[in-house]
PDB file of N, CA and C in Angstrom:
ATOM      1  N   UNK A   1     -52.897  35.322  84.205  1.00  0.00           N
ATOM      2  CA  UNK A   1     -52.483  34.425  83.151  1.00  0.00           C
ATOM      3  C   UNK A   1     -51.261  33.658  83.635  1.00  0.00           C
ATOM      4  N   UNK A   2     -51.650  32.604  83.633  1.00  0.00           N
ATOM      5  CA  UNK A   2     -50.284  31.494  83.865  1.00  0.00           C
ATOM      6  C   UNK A   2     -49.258  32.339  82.968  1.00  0.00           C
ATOM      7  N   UNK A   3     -47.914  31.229  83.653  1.00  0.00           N
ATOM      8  CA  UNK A   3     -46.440  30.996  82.836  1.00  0.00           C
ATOM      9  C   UNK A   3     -46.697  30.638  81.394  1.00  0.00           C
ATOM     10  N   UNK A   4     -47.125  29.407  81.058  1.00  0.00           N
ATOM     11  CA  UNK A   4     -47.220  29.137  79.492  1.00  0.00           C
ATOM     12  C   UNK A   4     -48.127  29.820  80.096  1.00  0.00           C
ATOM     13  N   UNK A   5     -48.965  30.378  79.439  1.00  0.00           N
ATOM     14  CA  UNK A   5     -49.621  31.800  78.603  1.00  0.00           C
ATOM     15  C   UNK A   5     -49.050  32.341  78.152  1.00  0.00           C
ATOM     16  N   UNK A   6     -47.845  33.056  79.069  1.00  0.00           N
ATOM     17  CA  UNK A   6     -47.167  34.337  78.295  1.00  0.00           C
ATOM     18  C   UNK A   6     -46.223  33.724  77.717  1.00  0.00           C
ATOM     19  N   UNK A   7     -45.832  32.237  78.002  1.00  0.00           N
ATOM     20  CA  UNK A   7     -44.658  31.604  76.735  1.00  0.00           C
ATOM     21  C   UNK A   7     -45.392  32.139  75.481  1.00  0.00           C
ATOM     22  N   UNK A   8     -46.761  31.764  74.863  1.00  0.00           N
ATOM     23  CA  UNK A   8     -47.542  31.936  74.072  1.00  0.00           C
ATOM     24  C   UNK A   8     -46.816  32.971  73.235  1.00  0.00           C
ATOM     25  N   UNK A   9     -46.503  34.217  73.839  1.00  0.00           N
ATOM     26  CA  UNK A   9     -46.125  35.337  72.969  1.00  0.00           C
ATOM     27  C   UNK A   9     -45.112  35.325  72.798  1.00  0.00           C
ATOM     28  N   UNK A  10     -44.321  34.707  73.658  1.00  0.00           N
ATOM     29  CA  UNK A  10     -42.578  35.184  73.492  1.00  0.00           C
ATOM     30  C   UNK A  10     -42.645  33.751  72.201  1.00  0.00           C
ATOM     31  N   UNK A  11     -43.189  32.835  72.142  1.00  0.00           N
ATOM     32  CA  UNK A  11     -43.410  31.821  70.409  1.00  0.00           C
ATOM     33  C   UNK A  11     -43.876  32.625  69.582  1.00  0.00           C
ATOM     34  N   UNK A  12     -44.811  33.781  69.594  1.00  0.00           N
ATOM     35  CA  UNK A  12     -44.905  34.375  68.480  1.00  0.00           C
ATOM     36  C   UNK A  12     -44.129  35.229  67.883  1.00  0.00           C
ATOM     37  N   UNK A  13     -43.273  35.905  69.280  1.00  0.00           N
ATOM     38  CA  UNK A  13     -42.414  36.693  68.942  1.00  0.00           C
ATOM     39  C   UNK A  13     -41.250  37.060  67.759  1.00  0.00           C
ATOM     40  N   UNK A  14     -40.665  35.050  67.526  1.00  0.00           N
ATOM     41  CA  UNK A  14     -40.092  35.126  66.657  1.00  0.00           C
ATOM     42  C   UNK A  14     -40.496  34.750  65.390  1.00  0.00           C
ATOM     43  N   UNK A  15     -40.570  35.772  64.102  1.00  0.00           N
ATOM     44  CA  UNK A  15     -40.833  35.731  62.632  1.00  0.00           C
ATOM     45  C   UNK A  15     -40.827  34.302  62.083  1.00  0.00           C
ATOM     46  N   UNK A  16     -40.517  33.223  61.715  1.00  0.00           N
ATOM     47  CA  UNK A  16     -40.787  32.037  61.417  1.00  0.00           C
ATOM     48  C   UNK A  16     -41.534  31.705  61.993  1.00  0.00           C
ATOM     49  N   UNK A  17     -41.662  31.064  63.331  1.00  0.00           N
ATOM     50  CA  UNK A  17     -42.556  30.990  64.277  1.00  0.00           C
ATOM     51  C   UNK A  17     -44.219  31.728  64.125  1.00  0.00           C
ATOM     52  N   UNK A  18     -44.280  32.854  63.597  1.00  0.00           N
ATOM     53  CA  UNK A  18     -45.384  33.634  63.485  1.00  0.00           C
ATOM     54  C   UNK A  18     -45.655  32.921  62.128  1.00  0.00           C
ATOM     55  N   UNK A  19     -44.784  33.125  60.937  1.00  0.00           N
ATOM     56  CA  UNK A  19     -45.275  32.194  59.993  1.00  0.00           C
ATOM     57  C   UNK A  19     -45.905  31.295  59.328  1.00  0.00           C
ATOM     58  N   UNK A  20     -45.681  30.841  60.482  1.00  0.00           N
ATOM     59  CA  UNK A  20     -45.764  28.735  60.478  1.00  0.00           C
ATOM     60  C   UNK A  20     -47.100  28.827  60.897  1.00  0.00           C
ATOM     61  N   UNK A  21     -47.443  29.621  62.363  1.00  0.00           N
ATOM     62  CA  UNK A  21     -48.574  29.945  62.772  1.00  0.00           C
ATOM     63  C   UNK A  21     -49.875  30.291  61.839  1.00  0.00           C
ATOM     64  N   UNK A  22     -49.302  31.577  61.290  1.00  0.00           N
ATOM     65  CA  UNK A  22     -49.984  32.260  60.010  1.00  0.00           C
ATOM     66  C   UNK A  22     -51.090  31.705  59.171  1.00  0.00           C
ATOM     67  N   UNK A  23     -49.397  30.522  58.394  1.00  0.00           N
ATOM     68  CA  UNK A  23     -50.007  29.468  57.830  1.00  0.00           C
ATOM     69  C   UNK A  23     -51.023  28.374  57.906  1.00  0.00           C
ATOM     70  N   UNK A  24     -50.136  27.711  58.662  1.00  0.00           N
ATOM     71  CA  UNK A  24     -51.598  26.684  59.550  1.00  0.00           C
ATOM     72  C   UNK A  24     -52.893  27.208  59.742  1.00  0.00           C
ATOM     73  N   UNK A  25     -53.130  28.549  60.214  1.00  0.00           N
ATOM     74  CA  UNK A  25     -54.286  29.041  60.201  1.00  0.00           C
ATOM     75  C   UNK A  25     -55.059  29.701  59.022  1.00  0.00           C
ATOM     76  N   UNK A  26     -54.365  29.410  57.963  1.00  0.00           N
ATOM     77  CA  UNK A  26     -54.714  29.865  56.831  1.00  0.00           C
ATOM     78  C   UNK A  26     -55.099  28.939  55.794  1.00  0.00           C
ATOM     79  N   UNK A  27     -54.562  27.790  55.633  1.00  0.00           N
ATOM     80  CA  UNK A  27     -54.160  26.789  54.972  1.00  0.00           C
ATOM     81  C   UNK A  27     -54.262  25.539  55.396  1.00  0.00           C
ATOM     82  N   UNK A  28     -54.829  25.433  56.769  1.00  0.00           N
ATOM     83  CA  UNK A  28     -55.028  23.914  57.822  1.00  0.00           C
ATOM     84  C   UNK A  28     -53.675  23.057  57.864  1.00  0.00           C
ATOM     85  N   UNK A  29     -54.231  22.249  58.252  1.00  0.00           N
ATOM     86  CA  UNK A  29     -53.075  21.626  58.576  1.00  0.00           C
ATOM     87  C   UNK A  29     -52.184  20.907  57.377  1.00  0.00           C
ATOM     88  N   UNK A  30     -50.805  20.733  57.778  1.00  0.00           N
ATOM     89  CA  UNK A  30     -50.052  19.952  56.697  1.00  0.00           C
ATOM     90  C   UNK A  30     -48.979  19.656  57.150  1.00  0.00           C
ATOM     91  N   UNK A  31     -48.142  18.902  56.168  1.00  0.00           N
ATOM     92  CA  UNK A  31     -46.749  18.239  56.505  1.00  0.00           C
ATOM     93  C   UNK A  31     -45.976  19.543  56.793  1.00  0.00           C
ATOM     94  N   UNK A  32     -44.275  18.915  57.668  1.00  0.00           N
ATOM     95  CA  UNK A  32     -43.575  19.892  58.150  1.00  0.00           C
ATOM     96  C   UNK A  32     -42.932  20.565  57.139  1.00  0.00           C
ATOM     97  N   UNK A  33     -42.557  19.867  56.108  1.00  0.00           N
ATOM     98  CA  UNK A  33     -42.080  20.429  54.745  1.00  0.00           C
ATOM     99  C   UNK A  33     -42.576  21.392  53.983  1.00  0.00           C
ATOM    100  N   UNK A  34     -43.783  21.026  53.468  1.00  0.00           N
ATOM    101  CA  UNK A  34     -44.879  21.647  53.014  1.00  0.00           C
ATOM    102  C   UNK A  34     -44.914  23.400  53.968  1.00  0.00           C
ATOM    103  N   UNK A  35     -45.464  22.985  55.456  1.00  0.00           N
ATOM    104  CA  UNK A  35     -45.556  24.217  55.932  1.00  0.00           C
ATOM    105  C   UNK A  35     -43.987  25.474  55.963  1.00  0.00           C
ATOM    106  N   UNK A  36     -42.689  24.379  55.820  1.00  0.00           N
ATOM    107  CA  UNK A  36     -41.610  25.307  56.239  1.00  0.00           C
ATOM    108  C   UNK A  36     -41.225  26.190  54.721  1.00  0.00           C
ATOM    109  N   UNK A  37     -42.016  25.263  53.300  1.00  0.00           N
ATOM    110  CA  UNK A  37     -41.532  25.411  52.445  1.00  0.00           C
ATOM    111  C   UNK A  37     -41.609  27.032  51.950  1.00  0.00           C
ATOM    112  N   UNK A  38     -40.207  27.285  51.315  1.00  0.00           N
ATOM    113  CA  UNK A  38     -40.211  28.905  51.009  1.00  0.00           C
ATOM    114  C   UNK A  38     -39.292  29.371  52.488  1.00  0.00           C
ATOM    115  N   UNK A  39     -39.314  28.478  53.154  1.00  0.00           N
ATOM    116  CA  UNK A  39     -38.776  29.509  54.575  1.00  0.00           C
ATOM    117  C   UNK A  39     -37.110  29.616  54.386  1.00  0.00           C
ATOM    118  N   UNK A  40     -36.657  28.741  53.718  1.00  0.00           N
ATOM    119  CA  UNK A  40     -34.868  29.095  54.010  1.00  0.00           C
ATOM    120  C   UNK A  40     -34.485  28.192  55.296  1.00  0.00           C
ATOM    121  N   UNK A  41     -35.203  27.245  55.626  1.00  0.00           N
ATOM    122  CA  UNK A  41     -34.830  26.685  56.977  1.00  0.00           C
ATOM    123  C   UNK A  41     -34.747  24.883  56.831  1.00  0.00           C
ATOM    124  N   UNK A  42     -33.995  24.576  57.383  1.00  0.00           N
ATOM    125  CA  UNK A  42     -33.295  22.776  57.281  1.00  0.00           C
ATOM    126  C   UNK A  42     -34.824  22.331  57.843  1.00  0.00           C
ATOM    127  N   UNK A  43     -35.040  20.974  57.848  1.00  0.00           N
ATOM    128  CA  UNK A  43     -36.236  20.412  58.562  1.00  0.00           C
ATOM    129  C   UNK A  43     -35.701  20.615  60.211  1.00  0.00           C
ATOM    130  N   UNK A  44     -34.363  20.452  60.413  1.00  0.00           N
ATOM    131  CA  UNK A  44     -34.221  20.247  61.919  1.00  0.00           C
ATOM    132  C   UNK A  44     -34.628  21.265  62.724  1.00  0.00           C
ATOM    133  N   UNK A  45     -33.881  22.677  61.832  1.00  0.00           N
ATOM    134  CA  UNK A  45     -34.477  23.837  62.252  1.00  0.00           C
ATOM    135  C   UNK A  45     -36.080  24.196  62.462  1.00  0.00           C
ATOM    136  N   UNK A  46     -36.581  23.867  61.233  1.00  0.00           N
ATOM    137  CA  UNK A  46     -38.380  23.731  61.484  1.00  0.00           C
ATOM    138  C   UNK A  46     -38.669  23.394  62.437  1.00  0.00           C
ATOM    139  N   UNK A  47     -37.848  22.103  62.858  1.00  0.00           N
ATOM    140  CA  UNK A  47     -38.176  20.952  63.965  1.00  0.00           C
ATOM    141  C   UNK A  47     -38.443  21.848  65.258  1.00  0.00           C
ATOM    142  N   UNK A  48     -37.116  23.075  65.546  1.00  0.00           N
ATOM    143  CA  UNK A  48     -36.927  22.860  66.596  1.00  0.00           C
ATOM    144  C   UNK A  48     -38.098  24.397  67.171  1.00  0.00           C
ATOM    145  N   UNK A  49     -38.381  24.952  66.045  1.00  0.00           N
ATOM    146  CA  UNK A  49     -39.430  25.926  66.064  1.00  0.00           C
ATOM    147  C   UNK A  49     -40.921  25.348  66.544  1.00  0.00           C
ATOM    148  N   UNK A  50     -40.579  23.978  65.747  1.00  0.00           N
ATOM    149  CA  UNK A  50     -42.303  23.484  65.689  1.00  0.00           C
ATOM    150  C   UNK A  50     -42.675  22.921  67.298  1.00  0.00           C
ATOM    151  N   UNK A  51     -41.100  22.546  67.786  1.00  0.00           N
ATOM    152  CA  UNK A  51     -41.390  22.171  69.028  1.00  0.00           C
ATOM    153  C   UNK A  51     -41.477  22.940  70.385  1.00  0.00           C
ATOM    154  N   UNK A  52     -40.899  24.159  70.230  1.00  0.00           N
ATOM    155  CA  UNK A  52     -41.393  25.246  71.044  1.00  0.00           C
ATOM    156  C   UNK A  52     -43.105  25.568  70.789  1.00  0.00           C
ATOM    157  N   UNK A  53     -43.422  25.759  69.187  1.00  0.00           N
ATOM    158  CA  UNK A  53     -45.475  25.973  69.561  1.00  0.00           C
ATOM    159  C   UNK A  53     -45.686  24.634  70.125  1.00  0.00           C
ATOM    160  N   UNK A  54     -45.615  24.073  69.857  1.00  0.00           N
ATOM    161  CA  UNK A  54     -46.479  22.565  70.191  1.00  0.00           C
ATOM    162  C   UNK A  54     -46.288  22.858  72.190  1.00  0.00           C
ATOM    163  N   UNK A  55     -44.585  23.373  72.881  1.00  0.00           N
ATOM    164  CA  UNK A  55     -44.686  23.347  73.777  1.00  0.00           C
ATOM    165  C   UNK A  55     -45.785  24.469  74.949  1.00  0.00           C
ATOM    166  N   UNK A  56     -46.052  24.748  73.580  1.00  0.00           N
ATOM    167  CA  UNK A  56     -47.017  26.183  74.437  1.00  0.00           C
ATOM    168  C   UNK A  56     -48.580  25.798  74.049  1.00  0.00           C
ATOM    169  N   UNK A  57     -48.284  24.637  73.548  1.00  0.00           N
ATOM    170  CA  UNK A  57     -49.746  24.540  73.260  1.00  0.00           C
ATOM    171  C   UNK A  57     -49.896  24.770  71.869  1.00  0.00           C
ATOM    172  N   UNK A  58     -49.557  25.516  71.001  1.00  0.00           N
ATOM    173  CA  UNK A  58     -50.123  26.194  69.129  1.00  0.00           C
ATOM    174  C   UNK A  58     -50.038  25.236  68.586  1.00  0.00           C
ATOM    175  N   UNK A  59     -49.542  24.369  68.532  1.00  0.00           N
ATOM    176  CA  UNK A  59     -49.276  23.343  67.446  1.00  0.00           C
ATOM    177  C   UNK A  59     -49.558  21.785  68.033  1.00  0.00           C
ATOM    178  N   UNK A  60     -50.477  21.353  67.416  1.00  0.00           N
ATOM    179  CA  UNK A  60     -50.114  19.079  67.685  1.00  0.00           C
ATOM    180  C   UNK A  60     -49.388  18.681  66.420  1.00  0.00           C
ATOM    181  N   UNK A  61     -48.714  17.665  66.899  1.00  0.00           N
ATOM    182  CA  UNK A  61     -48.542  16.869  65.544  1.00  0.00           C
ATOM    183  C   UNK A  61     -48.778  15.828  65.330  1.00  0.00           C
ATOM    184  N   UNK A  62     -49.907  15.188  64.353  1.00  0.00           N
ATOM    185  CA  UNK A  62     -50.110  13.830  64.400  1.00  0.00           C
ATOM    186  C   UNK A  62     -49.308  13.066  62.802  1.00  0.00           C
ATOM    187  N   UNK A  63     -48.627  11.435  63.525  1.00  0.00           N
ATOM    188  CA  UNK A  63     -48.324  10.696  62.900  1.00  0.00           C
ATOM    189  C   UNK A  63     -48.967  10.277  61.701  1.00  0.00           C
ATOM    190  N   UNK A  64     -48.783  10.568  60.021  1.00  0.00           N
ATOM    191  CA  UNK A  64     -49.366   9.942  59.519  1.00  0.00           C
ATOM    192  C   UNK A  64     -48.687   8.830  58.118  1.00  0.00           C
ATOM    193  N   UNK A  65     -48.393   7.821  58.577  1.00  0.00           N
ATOM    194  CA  UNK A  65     -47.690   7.110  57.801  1.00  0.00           C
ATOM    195  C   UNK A  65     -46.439   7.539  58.524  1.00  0.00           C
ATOM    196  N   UNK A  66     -45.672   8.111  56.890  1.00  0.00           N
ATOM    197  CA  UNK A  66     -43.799   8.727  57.171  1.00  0.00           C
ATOM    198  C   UNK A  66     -43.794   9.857  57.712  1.00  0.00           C
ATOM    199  N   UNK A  67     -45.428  10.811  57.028  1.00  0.00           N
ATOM    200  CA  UNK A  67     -45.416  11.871  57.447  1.00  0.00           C
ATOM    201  C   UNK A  67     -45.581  12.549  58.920  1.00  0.00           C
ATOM    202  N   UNK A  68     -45.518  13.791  59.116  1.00  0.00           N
ATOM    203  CA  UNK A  68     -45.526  14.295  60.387  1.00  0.00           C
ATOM    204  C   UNK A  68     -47.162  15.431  59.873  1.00  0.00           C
ATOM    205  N   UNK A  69     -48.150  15.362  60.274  1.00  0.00           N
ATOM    206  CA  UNK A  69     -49.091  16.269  60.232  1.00  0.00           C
ATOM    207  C   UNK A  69     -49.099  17.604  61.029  1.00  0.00           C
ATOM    208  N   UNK A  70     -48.969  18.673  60.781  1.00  0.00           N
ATOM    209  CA  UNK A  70     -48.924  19.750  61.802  1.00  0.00           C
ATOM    210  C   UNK A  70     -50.385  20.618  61.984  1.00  0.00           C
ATOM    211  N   UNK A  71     -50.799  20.902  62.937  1.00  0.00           N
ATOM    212  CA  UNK A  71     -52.182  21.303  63.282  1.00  0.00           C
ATOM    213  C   UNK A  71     -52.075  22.567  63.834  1.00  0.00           C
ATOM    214  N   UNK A  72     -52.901  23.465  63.878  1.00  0.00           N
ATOM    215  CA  UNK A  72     -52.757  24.826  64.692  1.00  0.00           C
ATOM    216  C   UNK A  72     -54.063  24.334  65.518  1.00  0.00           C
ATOM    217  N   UNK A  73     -54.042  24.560  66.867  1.00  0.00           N
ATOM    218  CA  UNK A  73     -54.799  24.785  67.860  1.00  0.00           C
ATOM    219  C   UNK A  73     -55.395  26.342  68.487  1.00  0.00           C
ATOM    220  N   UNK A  74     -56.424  26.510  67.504  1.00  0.00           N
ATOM    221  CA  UNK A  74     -56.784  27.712  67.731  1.00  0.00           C
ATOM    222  C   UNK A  74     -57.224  28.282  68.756  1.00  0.00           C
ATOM    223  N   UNK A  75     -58.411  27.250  69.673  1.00  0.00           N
ATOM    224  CA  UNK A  75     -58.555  27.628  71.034  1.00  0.00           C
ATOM    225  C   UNK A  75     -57.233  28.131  71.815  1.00  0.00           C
ATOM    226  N   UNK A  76     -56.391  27.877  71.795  1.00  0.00           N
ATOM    227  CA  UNK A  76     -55.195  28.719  72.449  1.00  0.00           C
ATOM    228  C   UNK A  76     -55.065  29.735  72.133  1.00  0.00           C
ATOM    229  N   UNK A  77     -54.810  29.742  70.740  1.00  0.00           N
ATOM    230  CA  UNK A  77     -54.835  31.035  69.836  1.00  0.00           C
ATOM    231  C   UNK A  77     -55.919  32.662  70.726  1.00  0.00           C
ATOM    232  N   UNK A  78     -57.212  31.490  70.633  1.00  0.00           N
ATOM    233  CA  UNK A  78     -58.377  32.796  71.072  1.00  0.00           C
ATOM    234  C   UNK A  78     -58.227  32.487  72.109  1.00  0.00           C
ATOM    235  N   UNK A  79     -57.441  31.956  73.046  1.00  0.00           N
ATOM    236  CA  UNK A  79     -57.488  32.275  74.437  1.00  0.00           C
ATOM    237  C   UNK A  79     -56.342  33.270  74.620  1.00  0.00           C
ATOM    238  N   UNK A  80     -55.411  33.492  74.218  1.00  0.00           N
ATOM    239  CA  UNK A  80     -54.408  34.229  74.138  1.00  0.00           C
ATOM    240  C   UNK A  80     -55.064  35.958  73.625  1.00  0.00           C
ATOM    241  N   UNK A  81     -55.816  35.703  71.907  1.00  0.00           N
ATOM    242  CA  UNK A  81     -56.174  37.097  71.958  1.00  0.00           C
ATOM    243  C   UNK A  81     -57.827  37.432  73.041  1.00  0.00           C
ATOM    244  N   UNK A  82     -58.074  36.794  73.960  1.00  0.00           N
ATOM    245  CA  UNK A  82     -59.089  37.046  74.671  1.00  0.00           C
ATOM    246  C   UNK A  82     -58.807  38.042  75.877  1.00  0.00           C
ATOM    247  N   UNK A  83     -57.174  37.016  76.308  1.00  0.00           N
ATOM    248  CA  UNK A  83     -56.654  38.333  77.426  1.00  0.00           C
ATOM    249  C   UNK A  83     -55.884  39.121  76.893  1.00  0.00           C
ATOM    250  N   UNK A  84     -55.970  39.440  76.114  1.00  0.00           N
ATOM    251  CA  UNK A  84     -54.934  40.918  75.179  1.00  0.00           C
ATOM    252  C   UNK A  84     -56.395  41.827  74.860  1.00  0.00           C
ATOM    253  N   UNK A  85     -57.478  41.275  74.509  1.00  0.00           N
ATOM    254  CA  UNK A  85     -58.454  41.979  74.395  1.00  0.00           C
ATOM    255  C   UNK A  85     -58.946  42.729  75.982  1.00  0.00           C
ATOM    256  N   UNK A  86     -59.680  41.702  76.791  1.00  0.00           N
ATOM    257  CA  UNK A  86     -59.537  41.965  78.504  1.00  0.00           C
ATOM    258  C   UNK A  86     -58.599  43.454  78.813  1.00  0.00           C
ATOM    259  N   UNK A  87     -57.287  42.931  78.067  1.00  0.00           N
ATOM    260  CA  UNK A  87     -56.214  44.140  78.837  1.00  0.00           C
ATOM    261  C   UNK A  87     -56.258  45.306  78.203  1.00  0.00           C
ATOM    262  N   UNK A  88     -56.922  45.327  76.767  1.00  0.00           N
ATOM    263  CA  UNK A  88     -57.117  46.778  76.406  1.00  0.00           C
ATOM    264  C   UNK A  88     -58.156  47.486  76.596  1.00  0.00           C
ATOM    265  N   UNK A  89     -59.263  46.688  77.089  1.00  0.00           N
ATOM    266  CA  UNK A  89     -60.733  47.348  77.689  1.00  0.00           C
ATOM    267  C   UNK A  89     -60.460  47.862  78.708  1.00  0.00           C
ATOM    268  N   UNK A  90     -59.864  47.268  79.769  1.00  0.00           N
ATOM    269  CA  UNK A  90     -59.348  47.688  80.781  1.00  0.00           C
ATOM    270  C   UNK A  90     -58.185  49.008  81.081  1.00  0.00           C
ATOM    271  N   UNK A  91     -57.524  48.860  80.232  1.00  0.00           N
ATOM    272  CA  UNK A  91     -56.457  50.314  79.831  1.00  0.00           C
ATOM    273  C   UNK A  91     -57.388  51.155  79.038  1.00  0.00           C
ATOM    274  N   UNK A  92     -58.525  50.640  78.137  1.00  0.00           N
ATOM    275  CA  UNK A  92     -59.437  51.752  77.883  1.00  0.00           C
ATOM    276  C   UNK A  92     -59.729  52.129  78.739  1.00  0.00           C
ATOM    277  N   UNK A  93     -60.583  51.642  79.527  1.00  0.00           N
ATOM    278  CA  UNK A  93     -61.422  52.539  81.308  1.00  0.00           C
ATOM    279  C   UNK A  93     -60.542  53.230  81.849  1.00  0.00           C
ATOM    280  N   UNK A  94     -59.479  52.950  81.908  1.00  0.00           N
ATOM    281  CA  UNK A  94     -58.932  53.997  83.361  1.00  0.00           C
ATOM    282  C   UNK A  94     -58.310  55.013  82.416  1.00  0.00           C
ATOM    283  N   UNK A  95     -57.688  55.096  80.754  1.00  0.00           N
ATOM    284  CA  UNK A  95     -57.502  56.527  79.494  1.00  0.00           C
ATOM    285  C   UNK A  95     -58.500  56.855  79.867  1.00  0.00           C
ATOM    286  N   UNK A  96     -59.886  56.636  79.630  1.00  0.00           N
ATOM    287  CA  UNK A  96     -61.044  57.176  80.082  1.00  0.00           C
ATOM    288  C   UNK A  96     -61.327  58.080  81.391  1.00  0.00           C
ATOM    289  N   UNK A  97     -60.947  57.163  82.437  1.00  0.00           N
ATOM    290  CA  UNK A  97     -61.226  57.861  83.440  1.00  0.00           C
ATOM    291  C   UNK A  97     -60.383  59.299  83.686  1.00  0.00           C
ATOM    292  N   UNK A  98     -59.061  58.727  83.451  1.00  0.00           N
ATOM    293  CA  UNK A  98     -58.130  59.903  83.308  1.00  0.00           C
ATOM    294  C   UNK A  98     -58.477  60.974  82.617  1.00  0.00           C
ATOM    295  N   UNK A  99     -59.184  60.932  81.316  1.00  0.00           N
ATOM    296  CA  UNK A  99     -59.366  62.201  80.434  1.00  0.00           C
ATOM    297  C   UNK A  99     -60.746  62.628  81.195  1.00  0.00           C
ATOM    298  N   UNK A 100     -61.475  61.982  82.083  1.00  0.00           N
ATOM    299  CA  UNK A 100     -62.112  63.046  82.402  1.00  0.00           C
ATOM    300  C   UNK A 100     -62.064  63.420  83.735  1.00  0.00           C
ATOM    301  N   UNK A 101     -61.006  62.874  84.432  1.00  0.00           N
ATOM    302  CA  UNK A 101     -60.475  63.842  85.085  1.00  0.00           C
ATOM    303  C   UNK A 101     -59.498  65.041  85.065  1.00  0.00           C
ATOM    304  N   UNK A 102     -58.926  64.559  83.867  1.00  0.00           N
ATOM    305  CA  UNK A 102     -58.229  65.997  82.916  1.00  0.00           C
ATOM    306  C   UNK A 102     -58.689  66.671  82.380  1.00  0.00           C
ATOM    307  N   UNK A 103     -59.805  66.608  82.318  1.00  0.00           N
ATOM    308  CA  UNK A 103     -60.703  67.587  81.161  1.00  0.00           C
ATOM    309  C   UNK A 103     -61.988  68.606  82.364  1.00  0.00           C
ATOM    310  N   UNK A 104     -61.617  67.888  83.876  1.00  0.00           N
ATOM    311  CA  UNK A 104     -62.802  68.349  84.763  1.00  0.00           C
ATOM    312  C   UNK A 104     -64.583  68.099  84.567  1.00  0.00           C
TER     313      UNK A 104
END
């Protein structure tokens, strides 16, 4: 897995950030307001969250009018839980192998 890849997680890492994510994927897309609303956070602050996903890929934003549209890009999303999946099949096989070589 590339560099951005694992940016991917260290953006989810932080709680707003997961949020925003959350949302969008829950609720489609919408203005930056709209999505930050309830959060306790200035627009700039939103801003500067929204521009770390967008830099990893989670987020586009398209121009509409005044507004700012925010999008979740899910193919990233499932490319991200694809190799987290990969890595636990794989740590399954070799728990596996181990217990039965512990067990004889």
């Amino acid at each position: 897995m590339s560099t951005l890849r694992c940016d991917i997680y260290q953006a989810l890492g932080d709680p707003a950030r997961m949020t925003m994510v959350e949302r969008l994927g829950d609720l489609g897309p919408m203005t930056t307001m709209k999505l930050v609303e309830g959060l306790g956070m200035t627009r700039q602050a939103a801003t500067k969250h929204l521009v770390v996903l967008e830099n990893v890929g989670l987020v586009t934003s398209t121009a509409k009018g005044r507004e700012i549209i925010r999008s979740l890009r899910l193919e990233v999303l499932d490319e991200a839980a694809g190799w987290l999946s990969a890595r636990a099949k794989a740590w399954d096989r070799k728990l596996d192998a181990l217990q039965k070589f512990v067990e004889g």
